[in-house]
Every structure is written in structure tokens, then in C-alpha cells.
C-alpha atoms as a PDB file:
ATOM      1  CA  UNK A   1       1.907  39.734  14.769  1.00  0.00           C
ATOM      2  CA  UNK A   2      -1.014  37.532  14.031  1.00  0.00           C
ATOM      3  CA  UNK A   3      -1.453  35.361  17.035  1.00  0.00           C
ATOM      4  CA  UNK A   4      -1.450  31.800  15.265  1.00  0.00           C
ATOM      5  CA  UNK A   5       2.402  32.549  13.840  1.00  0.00           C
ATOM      6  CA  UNK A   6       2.994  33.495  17.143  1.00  0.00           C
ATOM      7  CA  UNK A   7       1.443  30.057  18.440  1.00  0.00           C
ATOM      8  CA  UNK A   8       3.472  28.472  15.562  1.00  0.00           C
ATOM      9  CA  UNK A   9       6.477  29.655  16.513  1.00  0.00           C
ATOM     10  CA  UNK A  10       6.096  28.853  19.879  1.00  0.00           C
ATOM     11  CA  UNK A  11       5.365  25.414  18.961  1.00  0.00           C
ATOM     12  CA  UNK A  12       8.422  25.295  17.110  1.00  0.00           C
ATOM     13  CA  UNK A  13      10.567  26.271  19.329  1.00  0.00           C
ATOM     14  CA  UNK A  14       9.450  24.029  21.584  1.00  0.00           C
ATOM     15  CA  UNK A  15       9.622  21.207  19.286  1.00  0.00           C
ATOM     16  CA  UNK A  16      13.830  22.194  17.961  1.00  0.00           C
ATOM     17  CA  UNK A  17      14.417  22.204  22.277  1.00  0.00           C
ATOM     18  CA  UNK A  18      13.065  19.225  23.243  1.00  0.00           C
ATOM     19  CA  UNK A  19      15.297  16.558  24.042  1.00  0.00           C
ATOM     20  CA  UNK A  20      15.413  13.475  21.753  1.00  0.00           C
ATOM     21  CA  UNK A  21      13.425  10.150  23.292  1.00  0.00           C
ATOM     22  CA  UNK A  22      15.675   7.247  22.804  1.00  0.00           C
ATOM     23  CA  UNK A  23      14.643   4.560  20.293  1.00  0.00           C
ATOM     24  CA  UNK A  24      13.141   1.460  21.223  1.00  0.00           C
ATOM     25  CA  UNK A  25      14.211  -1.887  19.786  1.00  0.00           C
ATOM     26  CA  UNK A  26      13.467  -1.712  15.862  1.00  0.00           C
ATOM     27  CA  UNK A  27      10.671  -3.956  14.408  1.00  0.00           C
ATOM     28  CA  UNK A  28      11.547  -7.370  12.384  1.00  0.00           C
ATOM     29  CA  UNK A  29      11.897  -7.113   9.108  1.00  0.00           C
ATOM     30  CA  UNK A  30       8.262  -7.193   7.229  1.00  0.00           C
ATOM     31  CA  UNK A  31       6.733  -5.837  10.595  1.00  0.00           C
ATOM     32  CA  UNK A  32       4.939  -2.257  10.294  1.00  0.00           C
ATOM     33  CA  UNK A  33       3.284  -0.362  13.200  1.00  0.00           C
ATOM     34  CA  UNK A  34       0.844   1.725  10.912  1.00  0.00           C
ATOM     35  CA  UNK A  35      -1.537   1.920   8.221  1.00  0.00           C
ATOM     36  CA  UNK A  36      -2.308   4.616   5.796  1.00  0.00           C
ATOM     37  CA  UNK A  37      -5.650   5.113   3.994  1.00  0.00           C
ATOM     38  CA  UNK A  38      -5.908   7.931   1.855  1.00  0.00           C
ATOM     39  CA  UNK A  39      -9.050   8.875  -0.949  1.00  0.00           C
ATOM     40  CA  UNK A  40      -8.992   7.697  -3.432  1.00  0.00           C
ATOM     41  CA  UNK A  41      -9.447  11.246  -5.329  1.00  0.00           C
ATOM     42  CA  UNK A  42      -5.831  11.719  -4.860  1.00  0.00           C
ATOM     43  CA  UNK A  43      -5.050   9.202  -7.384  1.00  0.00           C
ATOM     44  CA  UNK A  44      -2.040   6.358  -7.815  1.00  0.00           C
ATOM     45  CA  UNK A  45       0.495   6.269  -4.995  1.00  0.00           C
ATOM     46  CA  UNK A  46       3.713   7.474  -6.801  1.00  0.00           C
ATOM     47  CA  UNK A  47       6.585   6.954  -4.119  1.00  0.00           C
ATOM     48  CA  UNK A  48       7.593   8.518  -1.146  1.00  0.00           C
ATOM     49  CA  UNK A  49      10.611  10.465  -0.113  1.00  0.00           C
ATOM     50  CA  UNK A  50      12.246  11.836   3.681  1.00  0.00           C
ATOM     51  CA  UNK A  51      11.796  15.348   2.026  1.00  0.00           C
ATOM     52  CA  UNK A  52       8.319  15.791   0.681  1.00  0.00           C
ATOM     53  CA  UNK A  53       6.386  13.018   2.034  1.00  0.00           C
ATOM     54  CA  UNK A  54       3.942  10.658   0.209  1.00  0.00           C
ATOM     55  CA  UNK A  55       3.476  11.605  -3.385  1.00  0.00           C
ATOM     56  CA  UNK A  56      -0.334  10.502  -5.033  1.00  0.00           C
ATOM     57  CA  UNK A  57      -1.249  11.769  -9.068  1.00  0.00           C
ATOM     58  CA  UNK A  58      -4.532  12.213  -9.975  1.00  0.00           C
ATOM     59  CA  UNK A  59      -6.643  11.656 -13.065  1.00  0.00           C
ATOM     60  CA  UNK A  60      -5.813  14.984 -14.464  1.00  0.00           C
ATOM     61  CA  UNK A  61      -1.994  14.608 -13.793  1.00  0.00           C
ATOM     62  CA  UNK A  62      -1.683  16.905 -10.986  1.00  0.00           C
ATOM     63  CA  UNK A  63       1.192  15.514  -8.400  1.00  0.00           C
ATOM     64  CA  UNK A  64      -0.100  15.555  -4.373  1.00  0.00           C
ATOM     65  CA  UNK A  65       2.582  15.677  -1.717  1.00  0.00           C
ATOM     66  CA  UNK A  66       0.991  14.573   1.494  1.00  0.00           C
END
């Protein structure tokens, strides 16, 4: 086997065992803890969804998931 799927692997396994971290306290409402910045060569922020991430389309039409 090549040895970065075997590192992959590895990592995740390691990540499915490891014990959940309890939650701290959640933030206020209109309170974030991050900031994104993207290029802007991936185009007009189109939504985002649990499943595929952030979703950007380009000039051309072409759909990013990120």
C-alpha cells in the first residue's frame, strides 16, 4: 500500500476513536468566532450546506465546493 493511504487511514482511525470534547457555552446570537476570506477567482458565494461545504460559482459557471 502506498504509504500516505496508510497515513490516512491511520489518521482516520484515530480521528472516528477519539472521544468527543464537551461543548463550551454557545456564543450570543450575532457573535461569530471566525472569518473566511477566499479569492476572489472562485466567484459569488452561493450558500453553504453540513454536506458539501461552502459553495462559490465562477465567471464561467463552474460550481466550487470548498
Amino acid at each position: 500500500m502506498n504509504s500516505a493511504f496508510r497515513v490516512g487511514l491511520v489518521v482516520l482511525a484515530l480521528a472516528v476513536t477519539m472521544p468527543k470534547l464537551p461543548v463550551a457555552a454557545q456564543n450570543p446570537p450575532g457573535v461569530y468566532n471566525c472569518i473566511v476570506k477566499v479569492p476572489a477567482s472562485w466567484g459569488e458565494f452561493k450558500g453553504a450546506s453540513a454536506e458539501y461545504g461552502m459553495a462559490f460559482e465562477d465567471s464561467a459557471g463552474t460550481l466550487r465546493f470548498e
